[in-house]
C-alpha atoms as a PDB file:
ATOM      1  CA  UNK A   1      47.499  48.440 -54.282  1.00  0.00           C
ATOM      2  CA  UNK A   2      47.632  45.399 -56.804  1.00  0.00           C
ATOM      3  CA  UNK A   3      49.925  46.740 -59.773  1.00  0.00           C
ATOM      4  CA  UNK A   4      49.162  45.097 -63.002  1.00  0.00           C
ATOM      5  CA  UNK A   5      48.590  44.989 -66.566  1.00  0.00           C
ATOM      6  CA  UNK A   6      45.057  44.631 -65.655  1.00  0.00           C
ATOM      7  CA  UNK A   7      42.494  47.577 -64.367  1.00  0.00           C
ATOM      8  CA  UNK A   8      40.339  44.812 -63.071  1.00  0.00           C
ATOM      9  CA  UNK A   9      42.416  43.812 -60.105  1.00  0.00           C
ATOM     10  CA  UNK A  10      43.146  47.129 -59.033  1.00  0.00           C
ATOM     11  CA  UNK A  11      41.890  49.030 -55.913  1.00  0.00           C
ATOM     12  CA  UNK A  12      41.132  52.847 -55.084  1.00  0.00           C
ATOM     13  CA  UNK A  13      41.886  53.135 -51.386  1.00  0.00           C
ATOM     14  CA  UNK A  14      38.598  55.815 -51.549  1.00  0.00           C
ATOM     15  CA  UNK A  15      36.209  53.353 -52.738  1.00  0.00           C
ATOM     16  CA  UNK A  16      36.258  50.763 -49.380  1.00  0.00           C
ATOM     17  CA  UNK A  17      33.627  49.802 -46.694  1.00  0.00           C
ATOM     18  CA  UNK A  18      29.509  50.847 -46.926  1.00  0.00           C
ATOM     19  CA  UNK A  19      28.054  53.730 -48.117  1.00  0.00           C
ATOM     20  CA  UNK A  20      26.315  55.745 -45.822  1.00  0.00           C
ATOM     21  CA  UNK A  21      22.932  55.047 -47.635  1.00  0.00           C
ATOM     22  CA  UNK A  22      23.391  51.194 -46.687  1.00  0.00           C
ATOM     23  CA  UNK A  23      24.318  51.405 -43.155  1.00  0.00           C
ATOM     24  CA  UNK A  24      21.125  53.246 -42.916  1.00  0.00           C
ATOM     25  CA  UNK A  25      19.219  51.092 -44.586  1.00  0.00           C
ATOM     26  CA  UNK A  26      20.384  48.428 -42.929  1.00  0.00           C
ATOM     27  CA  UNK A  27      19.717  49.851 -39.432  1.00  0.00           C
ATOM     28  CA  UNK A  28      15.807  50.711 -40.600  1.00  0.00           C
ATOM     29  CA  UNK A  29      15.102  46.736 -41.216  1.00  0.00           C
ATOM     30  CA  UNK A  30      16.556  45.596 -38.326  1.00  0.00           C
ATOM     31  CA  UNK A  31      14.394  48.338 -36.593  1.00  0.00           C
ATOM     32  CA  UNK A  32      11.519  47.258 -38.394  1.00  0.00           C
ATOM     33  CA  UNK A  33      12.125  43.493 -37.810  1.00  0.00           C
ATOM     34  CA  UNK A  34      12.632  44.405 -33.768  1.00  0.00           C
ATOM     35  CA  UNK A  35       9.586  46.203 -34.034  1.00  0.00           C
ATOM     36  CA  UNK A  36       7.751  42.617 -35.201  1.00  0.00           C
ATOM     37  CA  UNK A  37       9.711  40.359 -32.854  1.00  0.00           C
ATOM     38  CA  UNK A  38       8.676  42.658 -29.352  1.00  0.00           C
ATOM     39  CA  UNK A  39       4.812  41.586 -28.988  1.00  0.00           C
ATOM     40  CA  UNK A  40       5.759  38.187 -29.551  1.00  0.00           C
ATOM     41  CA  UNK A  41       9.019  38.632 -26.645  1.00  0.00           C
ATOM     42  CA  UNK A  42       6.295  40.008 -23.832  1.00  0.00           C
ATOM     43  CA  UNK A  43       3.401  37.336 -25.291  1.00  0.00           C
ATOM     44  CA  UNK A  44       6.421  35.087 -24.305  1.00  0.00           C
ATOM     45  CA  UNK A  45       7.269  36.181 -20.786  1.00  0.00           C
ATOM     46  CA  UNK A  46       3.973  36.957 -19.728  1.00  0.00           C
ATOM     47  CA  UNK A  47       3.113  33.444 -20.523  1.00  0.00           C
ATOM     48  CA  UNK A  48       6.190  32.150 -18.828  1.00  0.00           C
ATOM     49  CA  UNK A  49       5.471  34.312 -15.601  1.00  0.00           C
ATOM     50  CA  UNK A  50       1.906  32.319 -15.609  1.00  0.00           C
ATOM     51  CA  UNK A  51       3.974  28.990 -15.910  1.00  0.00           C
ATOM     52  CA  UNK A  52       6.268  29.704 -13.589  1.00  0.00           C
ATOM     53  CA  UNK A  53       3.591  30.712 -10.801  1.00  0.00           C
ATOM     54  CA  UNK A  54       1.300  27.317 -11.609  1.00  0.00           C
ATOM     55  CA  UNK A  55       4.536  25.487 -10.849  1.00  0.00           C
ATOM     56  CA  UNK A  56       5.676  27.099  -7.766  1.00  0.00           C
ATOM     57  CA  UNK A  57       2.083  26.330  -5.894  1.00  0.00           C
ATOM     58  CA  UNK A  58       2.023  23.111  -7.560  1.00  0.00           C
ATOM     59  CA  UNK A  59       5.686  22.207  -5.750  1.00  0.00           C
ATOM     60  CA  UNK A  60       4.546  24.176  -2.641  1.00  0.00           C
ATOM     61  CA  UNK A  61       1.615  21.758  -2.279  1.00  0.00           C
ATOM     62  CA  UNK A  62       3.713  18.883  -2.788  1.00  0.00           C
ATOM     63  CA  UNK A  63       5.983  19.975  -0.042  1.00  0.00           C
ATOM     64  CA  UNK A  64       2.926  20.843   2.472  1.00  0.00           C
ATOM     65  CA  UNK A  65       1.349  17.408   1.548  1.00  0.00           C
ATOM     66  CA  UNK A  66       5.046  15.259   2.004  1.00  0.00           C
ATOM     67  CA  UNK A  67       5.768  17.118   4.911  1.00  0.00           C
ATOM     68  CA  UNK A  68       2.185  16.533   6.347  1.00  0.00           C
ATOM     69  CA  UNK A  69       2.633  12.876   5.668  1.00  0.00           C
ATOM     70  CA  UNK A  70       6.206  12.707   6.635  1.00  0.00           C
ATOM     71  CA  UNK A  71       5.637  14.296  10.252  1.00  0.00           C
ATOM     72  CA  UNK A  72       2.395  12.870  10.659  1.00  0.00           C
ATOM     73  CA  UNK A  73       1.204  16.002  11.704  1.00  0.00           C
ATOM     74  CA  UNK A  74      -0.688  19.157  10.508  1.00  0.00           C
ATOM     75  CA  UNK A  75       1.496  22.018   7.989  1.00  0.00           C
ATOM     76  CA  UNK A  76      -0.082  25.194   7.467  1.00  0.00           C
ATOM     77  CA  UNK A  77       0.065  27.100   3.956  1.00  0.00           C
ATOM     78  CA  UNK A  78      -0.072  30.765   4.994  1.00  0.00           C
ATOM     79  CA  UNK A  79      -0.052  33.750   2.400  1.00  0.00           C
ATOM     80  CA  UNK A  80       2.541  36.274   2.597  1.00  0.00           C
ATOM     81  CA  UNK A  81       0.137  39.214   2.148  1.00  0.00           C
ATOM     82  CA  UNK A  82      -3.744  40.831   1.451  1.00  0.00           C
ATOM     83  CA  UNK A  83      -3.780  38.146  -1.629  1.00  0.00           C
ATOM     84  CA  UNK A  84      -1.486  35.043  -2.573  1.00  0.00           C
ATOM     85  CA  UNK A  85       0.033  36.911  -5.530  1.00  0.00           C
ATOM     86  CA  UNK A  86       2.190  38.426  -2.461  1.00  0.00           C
ATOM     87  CA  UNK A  87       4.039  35.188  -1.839  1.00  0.00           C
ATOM     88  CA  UNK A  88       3.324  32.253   0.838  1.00  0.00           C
ATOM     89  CA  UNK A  89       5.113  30.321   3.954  1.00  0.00           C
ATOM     90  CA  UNK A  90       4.892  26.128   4.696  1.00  0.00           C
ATOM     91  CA  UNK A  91       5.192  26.077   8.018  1.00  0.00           C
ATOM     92  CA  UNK A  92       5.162  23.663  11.050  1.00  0.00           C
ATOM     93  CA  UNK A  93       3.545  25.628  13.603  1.00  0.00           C
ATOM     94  CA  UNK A  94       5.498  28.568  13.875  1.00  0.00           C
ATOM     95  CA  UNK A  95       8.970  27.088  11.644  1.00  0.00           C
ATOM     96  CA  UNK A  96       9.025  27.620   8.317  1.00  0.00           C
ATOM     97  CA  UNK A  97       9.960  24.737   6.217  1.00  0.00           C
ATOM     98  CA  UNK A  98      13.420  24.650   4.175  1.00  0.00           C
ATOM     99  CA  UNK A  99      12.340  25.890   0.636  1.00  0.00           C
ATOM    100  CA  UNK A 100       8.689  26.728   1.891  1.00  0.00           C
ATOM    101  CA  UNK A 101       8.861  30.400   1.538  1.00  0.00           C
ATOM    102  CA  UNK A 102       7.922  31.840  -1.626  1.00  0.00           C
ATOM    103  CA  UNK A 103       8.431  35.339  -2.529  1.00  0.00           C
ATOM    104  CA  UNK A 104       5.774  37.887  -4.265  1.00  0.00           C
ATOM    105  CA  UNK A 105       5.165  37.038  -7.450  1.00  0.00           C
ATOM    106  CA  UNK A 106       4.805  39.765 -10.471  1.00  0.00           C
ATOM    107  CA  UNK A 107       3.088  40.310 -13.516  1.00  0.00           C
ATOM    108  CA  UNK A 108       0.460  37.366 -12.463  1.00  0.00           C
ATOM    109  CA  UNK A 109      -2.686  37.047 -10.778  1.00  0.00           C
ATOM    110  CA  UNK A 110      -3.526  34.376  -8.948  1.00  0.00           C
ATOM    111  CA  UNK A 111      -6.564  33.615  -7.153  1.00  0.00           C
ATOM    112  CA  UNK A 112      -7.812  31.082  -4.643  1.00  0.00           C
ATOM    113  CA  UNK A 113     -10.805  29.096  -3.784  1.00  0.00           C
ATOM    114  CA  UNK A 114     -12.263  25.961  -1.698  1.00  0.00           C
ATOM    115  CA  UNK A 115     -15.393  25.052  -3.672  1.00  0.00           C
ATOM    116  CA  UNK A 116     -15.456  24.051  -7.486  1.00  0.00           C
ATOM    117  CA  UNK A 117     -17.521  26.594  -8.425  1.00  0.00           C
ATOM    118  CA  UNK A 118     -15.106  29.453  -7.224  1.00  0.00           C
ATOM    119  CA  UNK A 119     -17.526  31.134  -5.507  1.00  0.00           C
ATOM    120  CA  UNK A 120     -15.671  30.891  -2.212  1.00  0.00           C
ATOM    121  CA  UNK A 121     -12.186  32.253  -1.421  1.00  0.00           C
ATOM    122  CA  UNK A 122      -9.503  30.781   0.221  1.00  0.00           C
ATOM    123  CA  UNK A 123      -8.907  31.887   3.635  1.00  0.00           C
ATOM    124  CA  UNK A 124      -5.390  33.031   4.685  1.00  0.00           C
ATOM    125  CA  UNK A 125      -4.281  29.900   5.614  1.00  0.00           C
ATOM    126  CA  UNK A 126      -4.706  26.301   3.730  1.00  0.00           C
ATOM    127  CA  UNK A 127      -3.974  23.287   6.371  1.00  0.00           C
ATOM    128  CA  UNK A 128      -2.625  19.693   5.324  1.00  0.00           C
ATOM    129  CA  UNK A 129      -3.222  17.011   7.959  1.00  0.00           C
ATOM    130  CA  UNK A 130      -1.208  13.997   9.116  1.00  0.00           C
ATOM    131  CA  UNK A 131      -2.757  11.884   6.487  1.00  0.00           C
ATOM    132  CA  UNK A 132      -1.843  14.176   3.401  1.00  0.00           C
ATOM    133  CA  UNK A 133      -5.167  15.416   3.178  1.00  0.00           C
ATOM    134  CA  UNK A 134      -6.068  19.195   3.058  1.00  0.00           C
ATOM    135  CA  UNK A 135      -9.097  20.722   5.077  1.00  0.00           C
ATOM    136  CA  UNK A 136     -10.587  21.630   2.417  1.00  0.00           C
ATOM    137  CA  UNK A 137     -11.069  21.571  -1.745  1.00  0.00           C
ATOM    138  CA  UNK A 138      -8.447  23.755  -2.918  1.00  0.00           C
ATOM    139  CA  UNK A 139      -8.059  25.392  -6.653  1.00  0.00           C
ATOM    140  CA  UNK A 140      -5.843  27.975  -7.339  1.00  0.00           C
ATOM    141  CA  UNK A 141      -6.084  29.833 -10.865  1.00  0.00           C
ATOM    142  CA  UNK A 142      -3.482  32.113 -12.232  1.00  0.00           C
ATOM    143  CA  UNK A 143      -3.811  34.149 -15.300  1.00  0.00           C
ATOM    144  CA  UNK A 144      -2.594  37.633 -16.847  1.00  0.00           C
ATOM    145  CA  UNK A 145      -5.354  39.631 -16.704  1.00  0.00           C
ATOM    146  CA  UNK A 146      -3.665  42.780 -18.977  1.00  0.00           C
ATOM    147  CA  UNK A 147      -3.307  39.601 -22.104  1.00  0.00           C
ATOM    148  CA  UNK A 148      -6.474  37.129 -22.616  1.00  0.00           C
ATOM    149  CA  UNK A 149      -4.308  35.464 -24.896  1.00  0.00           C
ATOM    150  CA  UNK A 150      -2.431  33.924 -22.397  1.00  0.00           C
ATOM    151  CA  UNK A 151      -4.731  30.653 -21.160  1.00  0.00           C
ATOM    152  CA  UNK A 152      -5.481  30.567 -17.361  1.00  0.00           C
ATOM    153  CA  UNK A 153      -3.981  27.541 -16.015  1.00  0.00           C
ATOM    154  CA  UNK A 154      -5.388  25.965 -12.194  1.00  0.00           C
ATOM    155  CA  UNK A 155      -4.002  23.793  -9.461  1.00  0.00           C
ATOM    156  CA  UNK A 156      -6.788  21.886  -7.738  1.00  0.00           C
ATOM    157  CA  UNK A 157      -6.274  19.564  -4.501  1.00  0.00           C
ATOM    158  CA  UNK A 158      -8.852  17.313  -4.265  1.00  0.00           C
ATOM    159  CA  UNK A 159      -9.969  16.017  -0.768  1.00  0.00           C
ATOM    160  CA  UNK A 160      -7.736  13.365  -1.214  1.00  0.00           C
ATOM    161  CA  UNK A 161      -4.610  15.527  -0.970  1.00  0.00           C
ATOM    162  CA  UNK A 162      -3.082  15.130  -4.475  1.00  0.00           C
ATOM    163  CA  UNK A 163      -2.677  18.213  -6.464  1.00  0.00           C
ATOM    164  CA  UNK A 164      -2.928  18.286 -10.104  1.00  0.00           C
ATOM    165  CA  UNK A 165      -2.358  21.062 -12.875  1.00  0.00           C
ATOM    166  CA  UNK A 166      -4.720  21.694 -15.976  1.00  0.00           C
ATOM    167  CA  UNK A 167      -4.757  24.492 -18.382  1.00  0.00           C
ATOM    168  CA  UNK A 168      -7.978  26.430 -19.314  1.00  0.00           C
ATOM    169  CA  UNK A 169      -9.415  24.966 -22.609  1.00  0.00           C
ATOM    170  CA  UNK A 170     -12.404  27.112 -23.258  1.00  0.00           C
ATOM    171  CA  UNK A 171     -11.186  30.441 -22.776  1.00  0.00           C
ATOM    172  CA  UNK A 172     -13.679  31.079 -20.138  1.00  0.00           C
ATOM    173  CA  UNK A 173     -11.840  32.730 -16.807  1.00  0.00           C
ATOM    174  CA  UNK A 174     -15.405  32.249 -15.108  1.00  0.00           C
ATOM    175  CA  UNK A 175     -15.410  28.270 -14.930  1.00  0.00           C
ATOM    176  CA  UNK A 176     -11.636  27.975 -14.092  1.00  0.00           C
ATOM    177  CA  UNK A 177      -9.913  25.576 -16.173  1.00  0.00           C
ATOM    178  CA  UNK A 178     -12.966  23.080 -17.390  1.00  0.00           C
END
């Protein structure tokens, strides 16, 4: 305690810290503002999880095309499960490439076809031969089907091997990402 002439400068040793009516008001609006801020957190890593996917085929079909071209011979894509959410292989007959083994993914739906109109499904396995070229027309479309917010985005290999990424502009799952 400050002694002087002066009350002004003085302090009560009762009369420090926050009053028990702050702290709680200070705990309701940051409750309130974490309230605000959790839609936009899962809008955020559901839309991540959807990036995240479109880039792992994307590489994968790099690496099945490179390796194709490198070994001048035929790699196989084969899904890891019933659908391709479930992971995938790159193999070489029966080897599986270094890096070509992708795990389950979660929290993403992904779906596969070989026409444009994705009427067709992809079969188990997608093929790459010697020349870089797949077997086939190839699109893959992942999306979040529990958010429509969140746009669809696609990975199409055209015949001549080269894969390419586009995002869905119209909002319409039913034409893929035109």
């Amino acid at each position: 305690m400050y002694i002087t002439q002066d009350k002004k400068f003085s302090r009560d040793p009762y009369q420090s810290g926050f009053t028990l009516i702050e702290i709680m008001l200070a705990i309701t609006i940051a409750g309130i503002l974490a309230m605000m801020a959790i839609p936009e957190m899962n809008y955020a890593m559901d839309n991540s999880r959807v990036r995240t996917a479109t880039s792992d085929i994307h590489t994968t079909l790099l690496l099945a095309r490179s390796e194709a071209i490198k070994r001048n011979g035929s790699i196989t894509i084969n899904r890891g499960g019933a659908a391709w959410t479930d992971g995938w292989e790159v193999k070489t007959g029966s080897t599986i490439l270094p890096n070509g083994k992708q795990e389950a993914i979660g929290g993403v739906d992904i779906l596969c076809f070989t026409n444009t109109a994705g009427s067709t499904p992809c079969g188990a396995t997608l093929t790459f031969e010697r020349t870089g070229r797949s077997s086939s027309y190839i699109e893959f479309r992942m999306y979040n089907s529990t958010d429509t917010n969140i746009p669809m985005r696609c990975v199409k290999v055209s015949l001549s091997g080269r894969p390419g990424s586009s995002v869905d502009s119209d909002n319409n799952a039913a034409d893929g990402c035109d």
